[in-house]
N, C-alpha and C. Protein backbone atom coordinates (compact mmCIF):
# COMPACT_ATOMS: atom_id res chain seq x y z
N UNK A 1 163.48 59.58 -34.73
CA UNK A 1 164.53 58.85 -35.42
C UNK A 1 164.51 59.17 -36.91
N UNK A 2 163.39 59.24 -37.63
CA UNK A 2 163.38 59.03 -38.82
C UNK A 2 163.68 60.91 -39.00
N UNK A 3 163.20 61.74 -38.17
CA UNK A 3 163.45 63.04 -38.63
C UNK A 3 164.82 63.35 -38.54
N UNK A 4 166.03 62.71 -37.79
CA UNK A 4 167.14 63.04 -37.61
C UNK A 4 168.01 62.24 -39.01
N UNK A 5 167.17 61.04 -39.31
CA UNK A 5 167.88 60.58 -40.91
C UNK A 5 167.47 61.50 -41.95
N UNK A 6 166.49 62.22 -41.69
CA UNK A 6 166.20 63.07 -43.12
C UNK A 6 167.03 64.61 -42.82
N UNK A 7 167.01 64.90 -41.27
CA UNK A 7 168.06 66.48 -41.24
C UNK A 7 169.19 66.42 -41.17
N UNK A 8 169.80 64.79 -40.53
CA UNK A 8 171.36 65.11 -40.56
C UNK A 8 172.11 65.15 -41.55
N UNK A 9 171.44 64.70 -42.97
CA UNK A 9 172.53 64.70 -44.25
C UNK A 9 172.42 66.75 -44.07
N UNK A 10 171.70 66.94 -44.17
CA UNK A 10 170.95 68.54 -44.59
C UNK A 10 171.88 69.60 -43.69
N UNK A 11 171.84 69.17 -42.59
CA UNK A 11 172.96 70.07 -41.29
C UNK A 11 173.96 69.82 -42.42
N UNK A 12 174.78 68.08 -42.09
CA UNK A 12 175.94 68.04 -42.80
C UNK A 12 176.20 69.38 -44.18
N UNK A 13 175.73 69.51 -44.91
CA UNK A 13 175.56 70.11 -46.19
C UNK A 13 175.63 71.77 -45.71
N UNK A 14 174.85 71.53 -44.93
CA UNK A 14 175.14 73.07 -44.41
C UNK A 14 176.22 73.57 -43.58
N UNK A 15 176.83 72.80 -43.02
CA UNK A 15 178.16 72.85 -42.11
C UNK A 15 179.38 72.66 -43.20
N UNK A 16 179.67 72.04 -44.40
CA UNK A 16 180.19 71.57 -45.09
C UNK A 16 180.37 73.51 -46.38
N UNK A 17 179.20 73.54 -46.32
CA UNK A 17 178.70 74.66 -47.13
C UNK A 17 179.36 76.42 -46.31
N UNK A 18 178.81 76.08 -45.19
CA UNK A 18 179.82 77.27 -44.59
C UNK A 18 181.26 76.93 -44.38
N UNK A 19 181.80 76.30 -44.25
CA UNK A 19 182.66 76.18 -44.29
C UNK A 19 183.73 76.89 -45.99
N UNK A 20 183.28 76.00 -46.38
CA UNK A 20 183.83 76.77 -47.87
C UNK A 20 183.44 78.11 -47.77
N UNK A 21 182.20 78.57 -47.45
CA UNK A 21 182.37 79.99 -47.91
C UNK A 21 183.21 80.85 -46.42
N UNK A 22 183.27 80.52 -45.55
CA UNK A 22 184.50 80.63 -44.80
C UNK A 22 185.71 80.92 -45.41
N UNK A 23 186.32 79.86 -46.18
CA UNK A 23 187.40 79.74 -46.63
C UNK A 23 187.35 80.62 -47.91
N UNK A 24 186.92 80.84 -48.77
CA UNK A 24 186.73 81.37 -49.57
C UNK A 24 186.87 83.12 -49.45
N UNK A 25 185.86 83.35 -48.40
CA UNK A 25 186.04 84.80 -47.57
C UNK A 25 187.38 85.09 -47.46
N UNK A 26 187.97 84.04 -46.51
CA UNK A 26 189.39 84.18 -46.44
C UNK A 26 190.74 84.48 -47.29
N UNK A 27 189.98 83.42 -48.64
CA UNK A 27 191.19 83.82 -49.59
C UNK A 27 190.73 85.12 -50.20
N UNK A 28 189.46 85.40 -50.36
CA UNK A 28 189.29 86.50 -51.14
C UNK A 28 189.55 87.93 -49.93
N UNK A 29 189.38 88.06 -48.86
CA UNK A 29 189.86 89.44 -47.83
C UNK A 29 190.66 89.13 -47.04
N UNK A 30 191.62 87.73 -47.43
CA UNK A 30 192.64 88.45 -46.71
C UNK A 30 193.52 89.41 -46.75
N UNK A 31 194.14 90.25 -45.69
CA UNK A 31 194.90 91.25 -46.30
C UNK A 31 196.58 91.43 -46.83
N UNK A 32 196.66 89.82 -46.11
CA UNK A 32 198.15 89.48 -46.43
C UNK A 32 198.51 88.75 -47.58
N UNK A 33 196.98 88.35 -47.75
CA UNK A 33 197.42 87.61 -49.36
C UNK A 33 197.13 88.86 -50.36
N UNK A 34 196.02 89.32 -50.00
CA UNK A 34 195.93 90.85 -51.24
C UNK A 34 197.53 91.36 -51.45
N UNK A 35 197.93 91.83 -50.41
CA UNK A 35 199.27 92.39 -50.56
C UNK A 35 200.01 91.91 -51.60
N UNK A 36 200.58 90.64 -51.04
CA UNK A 36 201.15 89.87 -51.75
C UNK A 36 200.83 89.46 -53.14
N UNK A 37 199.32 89.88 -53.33
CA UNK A 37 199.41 89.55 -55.07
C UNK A 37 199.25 91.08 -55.55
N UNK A 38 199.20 91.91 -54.71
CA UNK A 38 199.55 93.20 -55.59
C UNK A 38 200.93 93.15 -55.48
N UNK A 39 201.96 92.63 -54.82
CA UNK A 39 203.50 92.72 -55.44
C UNK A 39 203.57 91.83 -56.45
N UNK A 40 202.99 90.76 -56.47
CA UNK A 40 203.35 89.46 -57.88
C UNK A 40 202.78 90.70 -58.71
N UNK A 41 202.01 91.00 -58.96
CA UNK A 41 200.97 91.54 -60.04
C UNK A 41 202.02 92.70 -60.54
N UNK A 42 202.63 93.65 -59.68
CA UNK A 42 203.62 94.58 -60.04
C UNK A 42 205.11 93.91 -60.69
N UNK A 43 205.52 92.97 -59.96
CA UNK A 43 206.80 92.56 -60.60
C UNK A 43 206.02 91.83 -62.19
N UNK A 44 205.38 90.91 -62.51
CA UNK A 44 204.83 90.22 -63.72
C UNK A 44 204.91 91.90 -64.15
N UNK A 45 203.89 92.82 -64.37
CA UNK A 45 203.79 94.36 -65.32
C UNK A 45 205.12 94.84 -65.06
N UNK A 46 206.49 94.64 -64.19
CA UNK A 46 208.07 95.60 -64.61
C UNK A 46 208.68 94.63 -65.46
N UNK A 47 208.59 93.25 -65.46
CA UNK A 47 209.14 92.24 -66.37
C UNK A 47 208.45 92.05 -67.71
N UNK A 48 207.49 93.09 -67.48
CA UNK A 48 206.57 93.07 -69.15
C UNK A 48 205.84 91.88 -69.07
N UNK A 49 205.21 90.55 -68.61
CA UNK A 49 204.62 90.06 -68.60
C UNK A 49 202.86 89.98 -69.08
N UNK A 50 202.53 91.16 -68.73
CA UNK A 50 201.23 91.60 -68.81
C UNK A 50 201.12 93.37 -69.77
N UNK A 51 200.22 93.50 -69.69
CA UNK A 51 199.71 94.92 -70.37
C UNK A 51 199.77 95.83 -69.35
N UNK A 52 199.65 96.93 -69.76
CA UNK A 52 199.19 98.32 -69.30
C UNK A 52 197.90 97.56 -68.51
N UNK A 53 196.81 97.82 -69.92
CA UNK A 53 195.80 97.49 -69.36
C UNK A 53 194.95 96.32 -68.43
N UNK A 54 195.52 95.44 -68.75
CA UNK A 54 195.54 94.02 -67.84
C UNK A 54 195.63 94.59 -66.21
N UNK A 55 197.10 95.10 -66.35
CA UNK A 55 197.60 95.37 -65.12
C UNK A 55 196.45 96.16 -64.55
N UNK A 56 196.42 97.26 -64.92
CA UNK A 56 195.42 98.38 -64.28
C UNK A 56 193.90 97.59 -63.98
N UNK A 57 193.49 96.48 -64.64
CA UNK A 57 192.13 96.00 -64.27
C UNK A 57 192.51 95.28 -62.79
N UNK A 58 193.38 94.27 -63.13
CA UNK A 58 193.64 93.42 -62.11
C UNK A 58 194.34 94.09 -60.53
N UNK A 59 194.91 95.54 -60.70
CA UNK A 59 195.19 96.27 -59.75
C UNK A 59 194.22 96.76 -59.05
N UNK A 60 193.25 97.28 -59.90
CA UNK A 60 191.66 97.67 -59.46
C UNK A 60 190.91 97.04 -58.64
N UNK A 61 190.72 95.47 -59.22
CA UNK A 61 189.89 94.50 -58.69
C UNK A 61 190.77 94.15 -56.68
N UNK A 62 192.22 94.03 -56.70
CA UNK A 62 192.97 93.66 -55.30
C UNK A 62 192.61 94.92 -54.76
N UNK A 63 192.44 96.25 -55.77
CA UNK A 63 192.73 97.10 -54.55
C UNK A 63 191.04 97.29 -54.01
N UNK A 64 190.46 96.86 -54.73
CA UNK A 64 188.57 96.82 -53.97
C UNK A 64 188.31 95.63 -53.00
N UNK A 65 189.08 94.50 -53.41
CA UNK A 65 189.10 93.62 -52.23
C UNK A 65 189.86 93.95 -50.79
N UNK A 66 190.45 94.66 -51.09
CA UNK A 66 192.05 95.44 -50.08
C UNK A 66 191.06 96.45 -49.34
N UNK A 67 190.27 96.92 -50.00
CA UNK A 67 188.91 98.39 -49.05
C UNK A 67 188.00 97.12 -48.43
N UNK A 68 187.74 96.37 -49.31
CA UNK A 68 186.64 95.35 -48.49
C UNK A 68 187.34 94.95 -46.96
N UNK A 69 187.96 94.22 -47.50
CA UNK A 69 188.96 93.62 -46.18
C UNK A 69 189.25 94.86 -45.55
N UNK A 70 189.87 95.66 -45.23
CA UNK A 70 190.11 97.09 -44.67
C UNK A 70 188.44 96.91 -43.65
N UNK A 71 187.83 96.96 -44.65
CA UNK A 71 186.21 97.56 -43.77
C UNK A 71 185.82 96.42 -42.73
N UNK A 72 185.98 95.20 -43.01
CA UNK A 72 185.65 94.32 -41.97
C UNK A 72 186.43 94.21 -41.44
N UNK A 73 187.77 94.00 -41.73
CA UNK A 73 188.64 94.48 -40.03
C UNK A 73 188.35 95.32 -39.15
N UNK A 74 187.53 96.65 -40.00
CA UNK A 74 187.79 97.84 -38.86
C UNK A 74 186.31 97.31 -38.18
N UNK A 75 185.17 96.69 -38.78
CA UNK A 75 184.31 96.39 -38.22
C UNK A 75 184.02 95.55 -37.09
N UNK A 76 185.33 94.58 -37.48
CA UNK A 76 185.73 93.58 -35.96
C UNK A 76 185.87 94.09 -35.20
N UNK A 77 187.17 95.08 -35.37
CA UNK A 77 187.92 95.61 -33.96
C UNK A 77 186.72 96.50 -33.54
N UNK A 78 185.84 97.16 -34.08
CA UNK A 78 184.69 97.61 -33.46
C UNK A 78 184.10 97.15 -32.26
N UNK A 79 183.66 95.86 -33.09
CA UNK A 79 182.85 95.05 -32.30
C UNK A 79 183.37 94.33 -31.08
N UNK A 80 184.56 94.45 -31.02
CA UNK A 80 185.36 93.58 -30.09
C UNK A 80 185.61 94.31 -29.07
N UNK A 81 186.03 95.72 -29.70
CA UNK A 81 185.69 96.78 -28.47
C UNK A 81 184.60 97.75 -27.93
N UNK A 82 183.83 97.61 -28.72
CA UNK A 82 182.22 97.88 -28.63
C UNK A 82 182.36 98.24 -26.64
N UNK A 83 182.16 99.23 -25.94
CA UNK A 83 181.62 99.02 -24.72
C UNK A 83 180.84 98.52 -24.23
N UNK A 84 180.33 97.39 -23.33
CA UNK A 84 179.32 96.69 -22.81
C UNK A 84 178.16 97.90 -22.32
N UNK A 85 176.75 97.28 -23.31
CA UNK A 85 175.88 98.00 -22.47
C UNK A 85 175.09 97.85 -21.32
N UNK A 86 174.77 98.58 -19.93
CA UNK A 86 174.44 97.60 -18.77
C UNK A 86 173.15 97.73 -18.73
């Protein structure tokens, strides 16, 4: 009894804890939101909004998240089709 009052806050925290970084994963590789802020990011730099250089950092940074995401997709569909070994 007393060990399940001292681990269940601790699970909680840890279930609570993946979770965010779940979500977080998500906003940072997804590939439909990358997209989508490399078009905001292009229209803001044709309306002059931003710099040359601004632009080119912040293009850099989506398009390394855009290879990240790229790589664990292809790593899923790997794994998903992986052949069973007998």
């Amino acid at each position: 009894m007393l060990h399940k009052l001292v681990t269940g806050p601790l699970n909680m925290v840890k279930k609570v804890g993946g979770k965010i970084q779940e979500e977080a994963d998500k906003e940072l590789y997804d590939l439909p939101t990358i997209q989508k802020k490399l078009v905001q990011l292009q229209m803001k730099y044709e309306l002059q909004e931003m710099s040359e250089e601004e632009y080119k950092h912040k293009e850099a940074e989506l398009l390394e998240r855009y290879e990240i995401a790229k790589r664990k997709e292809l790593e899923q569909w790997k794994a998903l089709t992986k052949p069973k070994e007998e």
